[in-house]
PDB file of N, CA and C in Angstrom:
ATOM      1  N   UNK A   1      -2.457  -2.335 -25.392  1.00  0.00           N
ATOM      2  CA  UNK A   1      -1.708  -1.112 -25.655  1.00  0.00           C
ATOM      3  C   UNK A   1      -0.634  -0.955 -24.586  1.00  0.00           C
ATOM      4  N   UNK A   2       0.317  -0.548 -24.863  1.00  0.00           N
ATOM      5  CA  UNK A   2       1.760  -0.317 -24.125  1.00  0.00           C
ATOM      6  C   UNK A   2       2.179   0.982 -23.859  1.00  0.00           C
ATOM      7  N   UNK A   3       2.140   1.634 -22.552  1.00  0.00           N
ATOM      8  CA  UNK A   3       2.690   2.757 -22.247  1.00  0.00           C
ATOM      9  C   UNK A   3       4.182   3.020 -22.110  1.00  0.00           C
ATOM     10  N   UNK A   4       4.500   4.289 -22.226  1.00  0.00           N
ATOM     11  CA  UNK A   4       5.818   4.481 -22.084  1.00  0.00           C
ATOM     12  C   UNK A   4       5.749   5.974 -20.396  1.00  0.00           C
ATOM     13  N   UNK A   5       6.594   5.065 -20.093  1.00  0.00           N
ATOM     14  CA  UNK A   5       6.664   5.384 -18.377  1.00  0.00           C
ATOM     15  C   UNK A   5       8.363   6.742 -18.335  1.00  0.00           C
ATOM     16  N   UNK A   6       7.358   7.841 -17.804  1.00  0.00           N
ATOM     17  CA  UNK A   6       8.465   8.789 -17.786  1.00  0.00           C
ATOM     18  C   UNK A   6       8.810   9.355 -16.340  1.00  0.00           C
ATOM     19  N   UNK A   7       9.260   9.573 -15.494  1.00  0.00           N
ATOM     20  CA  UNK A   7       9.274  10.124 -14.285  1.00  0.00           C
ATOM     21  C   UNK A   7       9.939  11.546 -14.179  1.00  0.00           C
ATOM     22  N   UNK A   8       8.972  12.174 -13.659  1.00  0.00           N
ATOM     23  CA  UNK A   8       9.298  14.071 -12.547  1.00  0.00           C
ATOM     24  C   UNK A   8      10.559  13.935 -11.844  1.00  0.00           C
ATOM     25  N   UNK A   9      11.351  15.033 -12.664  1.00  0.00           N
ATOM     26  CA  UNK A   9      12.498  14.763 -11.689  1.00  0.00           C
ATOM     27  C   UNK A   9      12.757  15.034 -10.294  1.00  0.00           C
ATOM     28  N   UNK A  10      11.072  15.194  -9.264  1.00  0.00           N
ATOM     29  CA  UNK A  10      11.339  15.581  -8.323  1.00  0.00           C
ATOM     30  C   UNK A  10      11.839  14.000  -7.615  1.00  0.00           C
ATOM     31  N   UNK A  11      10.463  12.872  -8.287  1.00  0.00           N
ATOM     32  CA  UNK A  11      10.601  11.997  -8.290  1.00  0.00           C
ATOM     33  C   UNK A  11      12.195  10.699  -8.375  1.00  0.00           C
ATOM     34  N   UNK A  12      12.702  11.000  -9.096  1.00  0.00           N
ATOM     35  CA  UNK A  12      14.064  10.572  -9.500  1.00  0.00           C
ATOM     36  C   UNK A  12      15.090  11.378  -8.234  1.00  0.00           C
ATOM     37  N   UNK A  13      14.870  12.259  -7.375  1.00  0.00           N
ATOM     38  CA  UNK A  13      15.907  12.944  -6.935  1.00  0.00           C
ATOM     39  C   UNK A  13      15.518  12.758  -5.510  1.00  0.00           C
ATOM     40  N   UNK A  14      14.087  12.803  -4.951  1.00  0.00           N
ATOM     41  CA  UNK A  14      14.022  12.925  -3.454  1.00  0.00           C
ATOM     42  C   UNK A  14      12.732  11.565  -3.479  1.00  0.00           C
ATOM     43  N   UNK A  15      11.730  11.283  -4.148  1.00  0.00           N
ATOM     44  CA  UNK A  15      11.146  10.047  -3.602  1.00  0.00           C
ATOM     45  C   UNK A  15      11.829   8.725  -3.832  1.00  0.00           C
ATOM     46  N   UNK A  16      12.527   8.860  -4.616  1.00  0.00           N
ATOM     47  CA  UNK A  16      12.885   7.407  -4.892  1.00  0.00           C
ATOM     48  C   UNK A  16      14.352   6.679  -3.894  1.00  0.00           C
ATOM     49  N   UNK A  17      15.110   7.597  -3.983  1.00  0.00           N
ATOM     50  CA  UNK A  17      15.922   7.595  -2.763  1.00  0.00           C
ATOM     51  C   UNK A  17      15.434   7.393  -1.422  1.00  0.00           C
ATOM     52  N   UNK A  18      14.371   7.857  -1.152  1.00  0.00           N
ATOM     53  CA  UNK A  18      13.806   7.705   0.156  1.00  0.00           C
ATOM     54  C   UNK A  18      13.171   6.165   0.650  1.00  0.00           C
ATOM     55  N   UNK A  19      12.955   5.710  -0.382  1.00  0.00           N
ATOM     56  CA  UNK A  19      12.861   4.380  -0.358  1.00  0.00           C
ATOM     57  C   UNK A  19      13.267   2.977   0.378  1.00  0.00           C
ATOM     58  N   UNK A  20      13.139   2.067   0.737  1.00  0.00           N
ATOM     59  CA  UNK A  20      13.842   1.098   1.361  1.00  0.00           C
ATOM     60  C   UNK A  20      13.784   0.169  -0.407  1.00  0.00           C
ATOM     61  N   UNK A  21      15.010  -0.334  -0.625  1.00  0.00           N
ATOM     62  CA  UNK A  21      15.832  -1.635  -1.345  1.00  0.00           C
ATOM     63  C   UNK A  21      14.177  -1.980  -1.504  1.00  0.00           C
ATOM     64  N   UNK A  22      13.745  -2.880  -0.539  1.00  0.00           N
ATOM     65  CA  UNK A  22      12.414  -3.692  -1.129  1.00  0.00           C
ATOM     66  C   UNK A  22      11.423  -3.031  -1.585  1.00  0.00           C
ATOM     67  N   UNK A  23      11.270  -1.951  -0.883  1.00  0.00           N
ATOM     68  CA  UNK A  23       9.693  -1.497  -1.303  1.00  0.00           C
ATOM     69  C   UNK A  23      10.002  -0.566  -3.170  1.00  0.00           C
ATOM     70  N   UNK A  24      11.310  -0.412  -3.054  1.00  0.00           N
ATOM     71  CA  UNK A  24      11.711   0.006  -4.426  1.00  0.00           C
ATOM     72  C   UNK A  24      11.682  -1.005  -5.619  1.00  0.00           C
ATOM     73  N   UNK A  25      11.783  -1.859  -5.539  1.00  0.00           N
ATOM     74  CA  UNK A  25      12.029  -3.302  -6.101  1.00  0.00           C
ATOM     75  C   UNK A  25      10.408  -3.445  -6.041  1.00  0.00           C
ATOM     76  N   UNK A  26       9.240  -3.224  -5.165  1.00  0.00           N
ATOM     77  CA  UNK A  26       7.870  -3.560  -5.218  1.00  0.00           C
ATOM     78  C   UNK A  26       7.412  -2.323  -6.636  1.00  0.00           C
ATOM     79  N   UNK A  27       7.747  -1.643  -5.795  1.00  0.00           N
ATOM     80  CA  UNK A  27       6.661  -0.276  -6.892  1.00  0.00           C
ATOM     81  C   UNK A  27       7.147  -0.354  -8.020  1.00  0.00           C
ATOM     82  N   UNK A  28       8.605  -0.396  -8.252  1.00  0.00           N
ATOM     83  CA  UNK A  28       9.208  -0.267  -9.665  1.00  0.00           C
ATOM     84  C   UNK A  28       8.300  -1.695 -10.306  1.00  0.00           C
ATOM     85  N   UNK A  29       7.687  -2.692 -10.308  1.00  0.00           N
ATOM     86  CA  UNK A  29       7.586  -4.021 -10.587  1.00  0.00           C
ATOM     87  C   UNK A  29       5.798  -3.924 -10.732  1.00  0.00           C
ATOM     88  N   UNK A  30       5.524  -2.886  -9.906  1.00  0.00           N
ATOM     89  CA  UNK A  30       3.733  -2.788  -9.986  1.00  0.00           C
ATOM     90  C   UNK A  30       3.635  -2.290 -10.929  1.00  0.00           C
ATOM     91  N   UNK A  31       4.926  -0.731 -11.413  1.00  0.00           N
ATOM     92  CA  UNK A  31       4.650   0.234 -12.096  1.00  0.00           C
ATOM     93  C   UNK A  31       4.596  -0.226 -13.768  1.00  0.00           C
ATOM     94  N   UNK A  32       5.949  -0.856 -13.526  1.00  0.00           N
ATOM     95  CA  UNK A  32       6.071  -1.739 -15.167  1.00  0.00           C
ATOM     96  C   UNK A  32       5.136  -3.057 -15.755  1.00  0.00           C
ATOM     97  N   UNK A  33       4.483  -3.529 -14.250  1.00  0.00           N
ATOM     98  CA  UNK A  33       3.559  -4.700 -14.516  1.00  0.00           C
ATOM     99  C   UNK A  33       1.783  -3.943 -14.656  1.00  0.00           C
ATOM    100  N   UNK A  34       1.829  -3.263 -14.116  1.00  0.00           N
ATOM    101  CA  UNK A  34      -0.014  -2.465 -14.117  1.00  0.00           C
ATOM    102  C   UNK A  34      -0.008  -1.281 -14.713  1.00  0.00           C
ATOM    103  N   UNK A  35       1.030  -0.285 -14.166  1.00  0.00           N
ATOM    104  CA  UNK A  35       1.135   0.807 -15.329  1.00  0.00           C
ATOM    105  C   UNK A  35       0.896   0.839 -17.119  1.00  0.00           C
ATOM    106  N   UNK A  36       1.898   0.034 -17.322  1.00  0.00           N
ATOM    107  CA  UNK A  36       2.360   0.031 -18.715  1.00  0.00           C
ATOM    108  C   UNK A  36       1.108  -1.167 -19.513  1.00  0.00           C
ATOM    109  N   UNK A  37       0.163  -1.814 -18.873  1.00  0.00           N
ATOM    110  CA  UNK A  37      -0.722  -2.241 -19.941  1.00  0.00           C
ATOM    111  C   UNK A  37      -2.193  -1.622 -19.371  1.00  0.00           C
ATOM    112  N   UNK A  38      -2.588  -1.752 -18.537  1.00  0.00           N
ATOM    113  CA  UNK A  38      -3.868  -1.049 -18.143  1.00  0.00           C
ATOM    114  C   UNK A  38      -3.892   0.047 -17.220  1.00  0.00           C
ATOM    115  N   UNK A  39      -3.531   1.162 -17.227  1.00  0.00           N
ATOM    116  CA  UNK A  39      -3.142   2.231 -16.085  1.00  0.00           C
ATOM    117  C   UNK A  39      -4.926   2.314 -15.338  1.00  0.00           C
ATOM    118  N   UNK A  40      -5.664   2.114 -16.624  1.00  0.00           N
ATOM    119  CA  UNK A  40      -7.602   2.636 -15.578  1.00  0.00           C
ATOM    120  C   UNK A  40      -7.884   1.469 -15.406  1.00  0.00           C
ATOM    121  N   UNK A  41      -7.435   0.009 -15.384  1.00  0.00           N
ATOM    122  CA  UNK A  41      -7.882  -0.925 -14.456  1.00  0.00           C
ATOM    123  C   UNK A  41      -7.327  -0.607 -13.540  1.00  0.00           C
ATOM    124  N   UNK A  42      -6.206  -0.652 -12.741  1.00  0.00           N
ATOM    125  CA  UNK A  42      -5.367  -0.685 -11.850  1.00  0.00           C
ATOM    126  C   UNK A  42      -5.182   0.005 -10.949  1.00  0.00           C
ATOM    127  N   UNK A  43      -5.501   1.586 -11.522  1.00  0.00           N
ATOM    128  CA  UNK A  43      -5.426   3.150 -10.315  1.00  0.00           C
ATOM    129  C   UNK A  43      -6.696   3.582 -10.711  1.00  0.00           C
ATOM    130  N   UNK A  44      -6.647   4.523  -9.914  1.00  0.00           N
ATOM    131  CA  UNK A  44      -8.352   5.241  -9.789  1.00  0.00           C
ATOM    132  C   UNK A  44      -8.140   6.729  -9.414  1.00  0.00           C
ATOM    133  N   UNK A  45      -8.449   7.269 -10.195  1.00  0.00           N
ATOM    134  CA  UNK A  45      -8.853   8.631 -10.292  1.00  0.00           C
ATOM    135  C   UNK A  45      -8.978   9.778  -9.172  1.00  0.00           C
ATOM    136  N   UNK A  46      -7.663  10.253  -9.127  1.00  0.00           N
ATOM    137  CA  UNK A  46      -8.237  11.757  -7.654  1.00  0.00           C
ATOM    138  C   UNK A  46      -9.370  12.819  -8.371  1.00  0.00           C
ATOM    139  N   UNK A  47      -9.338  13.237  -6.822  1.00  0.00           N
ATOM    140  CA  UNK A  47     -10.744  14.347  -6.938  1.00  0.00           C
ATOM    141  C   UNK A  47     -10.245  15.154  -6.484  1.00  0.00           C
ATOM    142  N   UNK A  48     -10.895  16.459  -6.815  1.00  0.00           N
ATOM    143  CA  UNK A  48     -11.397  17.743  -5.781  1.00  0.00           C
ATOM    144  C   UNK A  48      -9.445  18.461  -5.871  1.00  0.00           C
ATOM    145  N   UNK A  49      -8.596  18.681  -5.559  1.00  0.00           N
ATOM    146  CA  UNK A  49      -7.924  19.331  -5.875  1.00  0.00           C
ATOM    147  C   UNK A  49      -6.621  18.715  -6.941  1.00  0.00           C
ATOM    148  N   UNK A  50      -6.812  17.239  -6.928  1.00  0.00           N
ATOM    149  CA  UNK A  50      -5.903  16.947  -7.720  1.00  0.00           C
ATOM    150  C   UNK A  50      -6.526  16.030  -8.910  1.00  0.00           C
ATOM    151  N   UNK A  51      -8.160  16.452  -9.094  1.00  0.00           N
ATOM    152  CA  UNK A  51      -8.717  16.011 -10.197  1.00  0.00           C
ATOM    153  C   UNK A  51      -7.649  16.114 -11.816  1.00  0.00           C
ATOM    154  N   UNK A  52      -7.659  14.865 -12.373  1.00  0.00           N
ATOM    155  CA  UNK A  52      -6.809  14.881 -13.268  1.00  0.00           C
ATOM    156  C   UNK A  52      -5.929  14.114 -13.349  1.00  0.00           C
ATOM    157  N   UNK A  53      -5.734  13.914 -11.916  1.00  0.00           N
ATOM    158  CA  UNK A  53      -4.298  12.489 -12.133  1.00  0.00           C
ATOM    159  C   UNK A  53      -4.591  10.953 -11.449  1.00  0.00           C
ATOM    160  N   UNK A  54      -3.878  10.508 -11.289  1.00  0.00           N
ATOM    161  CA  UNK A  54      -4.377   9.103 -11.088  1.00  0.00           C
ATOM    162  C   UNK A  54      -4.034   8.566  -9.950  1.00  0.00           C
ATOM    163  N   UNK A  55      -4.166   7.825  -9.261  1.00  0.00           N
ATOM    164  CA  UNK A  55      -3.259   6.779  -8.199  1.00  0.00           C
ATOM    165  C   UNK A  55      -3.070   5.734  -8.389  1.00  0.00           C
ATOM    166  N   UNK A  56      -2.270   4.876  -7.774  1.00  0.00           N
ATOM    167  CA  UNK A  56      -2.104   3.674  -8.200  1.00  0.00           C
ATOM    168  C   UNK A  56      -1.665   3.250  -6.732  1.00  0.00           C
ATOM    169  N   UNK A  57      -2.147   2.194  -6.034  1.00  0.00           N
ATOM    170  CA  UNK A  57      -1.614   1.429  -4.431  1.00  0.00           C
ATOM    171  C   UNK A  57      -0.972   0.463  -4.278  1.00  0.00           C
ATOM    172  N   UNK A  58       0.114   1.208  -3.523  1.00  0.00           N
ATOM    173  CA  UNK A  58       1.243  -0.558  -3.279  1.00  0.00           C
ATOM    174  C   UNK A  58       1.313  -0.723  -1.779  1.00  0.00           C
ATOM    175  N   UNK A  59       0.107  -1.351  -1.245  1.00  0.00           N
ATOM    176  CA  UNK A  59       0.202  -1.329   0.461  1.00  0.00           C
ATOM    177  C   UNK A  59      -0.472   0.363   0.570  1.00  0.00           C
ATOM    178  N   UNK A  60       0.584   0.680   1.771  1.00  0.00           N
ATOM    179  CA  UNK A  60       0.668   2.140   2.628  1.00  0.00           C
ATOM    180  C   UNK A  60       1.395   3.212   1.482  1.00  0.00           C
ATOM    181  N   UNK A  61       1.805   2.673   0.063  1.00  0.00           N
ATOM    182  CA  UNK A  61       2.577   3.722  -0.774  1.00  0.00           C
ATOM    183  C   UNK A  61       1.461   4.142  -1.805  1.00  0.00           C
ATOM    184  N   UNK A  62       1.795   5.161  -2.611  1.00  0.00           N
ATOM    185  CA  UNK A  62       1.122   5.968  -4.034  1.00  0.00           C
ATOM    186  C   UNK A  62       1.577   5.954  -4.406  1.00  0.00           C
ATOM    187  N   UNK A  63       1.389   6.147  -5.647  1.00  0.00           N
ATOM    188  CA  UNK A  63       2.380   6.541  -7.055  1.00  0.00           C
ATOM    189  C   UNK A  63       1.420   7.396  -7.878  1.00  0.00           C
ATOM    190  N   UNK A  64       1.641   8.680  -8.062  1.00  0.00           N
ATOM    191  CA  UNK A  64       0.701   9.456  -8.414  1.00  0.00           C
ATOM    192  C   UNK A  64       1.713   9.594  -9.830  1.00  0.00           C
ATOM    193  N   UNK A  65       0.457   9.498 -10.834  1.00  0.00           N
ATOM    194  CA  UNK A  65       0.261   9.890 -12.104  1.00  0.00           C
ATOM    195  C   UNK A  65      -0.661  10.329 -12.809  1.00  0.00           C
ATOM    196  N   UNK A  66       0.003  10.851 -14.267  1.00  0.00           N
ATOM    197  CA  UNK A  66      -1.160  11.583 -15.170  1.00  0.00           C
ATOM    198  C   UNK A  66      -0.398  10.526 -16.313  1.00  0.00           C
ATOM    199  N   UNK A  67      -2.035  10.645 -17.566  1.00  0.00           N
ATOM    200  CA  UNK A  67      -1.057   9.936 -18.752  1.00  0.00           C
ATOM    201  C   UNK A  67      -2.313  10.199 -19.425  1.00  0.00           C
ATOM    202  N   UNK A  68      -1.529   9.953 -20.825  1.00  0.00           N
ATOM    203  CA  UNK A  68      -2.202  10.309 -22.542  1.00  0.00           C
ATOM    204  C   UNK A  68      -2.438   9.267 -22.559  1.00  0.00           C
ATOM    205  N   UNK A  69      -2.384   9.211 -24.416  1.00  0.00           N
ATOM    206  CA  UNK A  69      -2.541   8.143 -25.311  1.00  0.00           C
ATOM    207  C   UNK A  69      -1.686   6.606 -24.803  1.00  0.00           C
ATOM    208  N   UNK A  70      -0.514   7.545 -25.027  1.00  0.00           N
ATOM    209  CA  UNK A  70       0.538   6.606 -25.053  1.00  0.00           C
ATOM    210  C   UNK A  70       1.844   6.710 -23.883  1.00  0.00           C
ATOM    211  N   UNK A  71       1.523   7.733 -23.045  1.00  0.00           N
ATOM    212  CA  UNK A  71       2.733   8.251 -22.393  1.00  0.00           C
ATOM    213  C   UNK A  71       1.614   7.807 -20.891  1.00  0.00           C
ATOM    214  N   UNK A  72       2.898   8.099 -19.696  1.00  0.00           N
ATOM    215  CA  UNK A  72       2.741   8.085 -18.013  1.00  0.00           C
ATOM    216  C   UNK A  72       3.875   8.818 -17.663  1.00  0.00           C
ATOM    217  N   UNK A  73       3.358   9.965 -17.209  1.00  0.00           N
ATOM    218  CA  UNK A  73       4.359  10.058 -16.118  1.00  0.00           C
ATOM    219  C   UNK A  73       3.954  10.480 -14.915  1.00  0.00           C
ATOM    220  N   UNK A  74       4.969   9.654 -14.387  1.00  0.00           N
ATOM    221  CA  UNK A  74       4.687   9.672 -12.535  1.00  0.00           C
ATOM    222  C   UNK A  74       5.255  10.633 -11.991  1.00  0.00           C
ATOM    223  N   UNK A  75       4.312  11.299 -11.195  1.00  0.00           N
ATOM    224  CA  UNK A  75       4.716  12.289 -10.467  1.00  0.00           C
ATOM    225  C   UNK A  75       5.424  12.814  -9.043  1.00  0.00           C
ATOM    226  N   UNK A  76       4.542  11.416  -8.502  1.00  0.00           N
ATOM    227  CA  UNK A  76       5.060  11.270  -7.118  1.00  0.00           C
ATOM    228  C   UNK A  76       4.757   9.828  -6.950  1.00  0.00           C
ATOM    229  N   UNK A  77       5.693   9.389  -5.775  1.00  0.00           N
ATOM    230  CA  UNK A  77       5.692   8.324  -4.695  1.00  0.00           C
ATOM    231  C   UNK A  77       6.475   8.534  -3.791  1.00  0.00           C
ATOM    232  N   UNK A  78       4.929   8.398  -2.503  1.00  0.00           N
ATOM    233  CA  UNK A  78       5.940   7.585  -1.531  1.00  0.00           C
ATOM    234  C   UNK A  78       4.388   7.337  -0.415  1.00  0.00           C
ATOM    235  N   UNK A  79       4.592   7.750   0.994  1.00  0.00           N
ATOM    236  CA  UNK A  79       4.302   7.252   1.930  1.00  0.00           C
ATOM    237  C   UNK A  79       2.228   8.179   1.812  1.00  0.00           C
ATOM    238  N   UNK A  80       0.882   7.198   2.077  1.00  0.00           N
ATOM    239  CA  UNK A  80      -0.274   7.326   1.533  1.00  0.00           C
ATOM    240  C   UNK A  80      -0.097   9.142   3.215  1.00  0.00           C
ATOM    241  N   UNK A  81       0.327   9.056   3.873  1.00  0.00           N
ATOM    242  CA  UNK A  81      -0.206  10.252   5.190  1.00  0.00           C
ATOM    243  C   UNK A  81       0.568  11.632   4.393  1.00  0.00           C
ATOM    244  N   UNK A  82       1.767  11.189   3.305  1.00  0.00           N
ATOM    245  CA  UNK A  82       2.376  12.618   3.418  1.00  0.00           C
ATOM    246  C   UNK A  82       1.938  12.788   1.718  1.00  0.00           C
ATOM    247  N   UNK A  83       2.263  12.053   1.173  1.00  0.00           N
ATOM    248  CA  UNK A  83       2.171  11.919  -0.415  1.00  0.00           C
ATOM    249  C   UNK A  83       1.166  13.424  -1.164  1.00  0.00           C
ATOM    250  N   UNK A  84      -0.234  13.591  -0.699  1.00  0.00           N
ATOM    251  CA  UNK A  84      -0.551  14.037  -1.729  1.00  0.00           C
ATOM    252  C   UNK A  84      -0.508  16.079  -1.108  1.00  0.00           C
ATOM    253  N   UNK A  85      -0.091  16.118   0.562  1.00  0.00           N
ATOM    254  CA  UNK A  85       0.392  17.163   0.286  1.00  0.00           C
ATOM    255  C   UNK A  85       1.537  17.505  -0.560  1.00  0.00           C
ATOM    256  N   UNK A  86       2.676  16.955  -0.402  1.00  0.00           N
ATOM    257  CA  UNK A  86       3.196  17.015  -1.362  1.00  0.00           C
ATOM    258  C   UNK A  86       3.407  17.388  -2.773  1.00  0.00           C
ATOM    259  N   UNK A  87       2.079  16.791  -3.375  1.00  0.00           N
ATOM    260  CA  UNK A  87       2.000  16.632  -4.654  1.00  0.00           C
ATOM    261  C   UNK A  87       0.869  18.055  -4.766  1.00  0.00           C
ATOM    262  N   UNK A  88       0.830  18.906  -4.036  1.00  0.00           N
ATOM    263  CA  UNK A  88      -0.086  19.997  -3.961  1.00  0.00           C
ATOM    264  C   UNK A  88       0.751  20.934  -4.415  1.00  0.00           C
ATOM    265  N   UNK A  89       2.007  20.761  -3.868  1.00  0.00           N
ATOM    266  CA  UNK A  89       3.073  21.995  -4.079  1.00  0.00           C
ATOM    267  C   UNK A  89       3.743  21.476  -5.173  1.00  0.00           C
ATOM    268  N   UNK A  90       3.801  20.554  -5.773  1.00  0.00           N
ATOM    269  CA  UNK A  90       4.669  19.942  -7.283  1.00  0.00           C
ATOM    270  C   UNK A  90       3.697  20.158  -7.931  1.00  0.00           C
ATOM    271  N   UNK A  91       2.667  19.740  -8.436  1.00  0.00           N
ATOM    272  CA  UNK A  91       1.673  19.947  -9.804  1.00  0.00           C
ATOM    273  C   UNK A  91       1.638  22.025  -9.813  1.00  0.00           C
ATOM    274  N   UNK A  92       1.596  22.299  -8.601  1.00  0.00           N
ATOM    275  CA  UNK A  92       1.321  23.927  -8.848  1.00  0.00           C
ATOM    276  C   UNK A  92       2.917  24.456  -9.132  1.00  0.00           C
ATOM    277  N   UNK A  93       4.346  23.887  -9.016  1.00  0.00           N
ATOM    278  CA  UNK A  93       5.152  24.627  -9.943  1.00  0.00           C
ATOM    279  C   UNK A  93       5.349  24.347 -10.644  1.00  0.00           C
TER     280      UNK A  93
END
């Protein structure tokens, strides 16, 4: 089965820019290679306040997502120390 990969435009505007050239070129390449055919082999499941969405590990980075049937979208990426405060104050607006 084949997902279709959508991204948060917080995502598109302040994590992805923040990026270095390579490590952008890594995640974009995990996301389209592990995302899009097995998202629950590959990431594993948060708990306790962000029960519901997923992770996925590239090194020291996240890529936090939720997904259906057929859809993903990523919510956040970037660095594993700052990432899921972050994503405390994005899922709640």
């Amino acid at each position: 089965m084949s997902f279709t990969i959508s991204y948060h435009k917080e995502v598109v505007k302040h994590d992805m820019p923040a990026l270095s050239v390579a490590m952008k070129a890594r995640i974009k390449r995990a996301i389209e290679t592990k995302l899009t055919t097995y998202p629950e082999q590959y990431a594993v499941p948060l708990r306790r306040t962000l029960k519901g969405y997923w992770k996925l590990r590239i090194g020291d980075y996240r890529v936090i997502f939720e997904f259906d049937r057929s859809m993903i979208i990523v919510l956040g990426i970037g660095h594993r120390k700052d990432i899921y405060d972050r994503m405390m104050s994005r899922v709640d607006a």
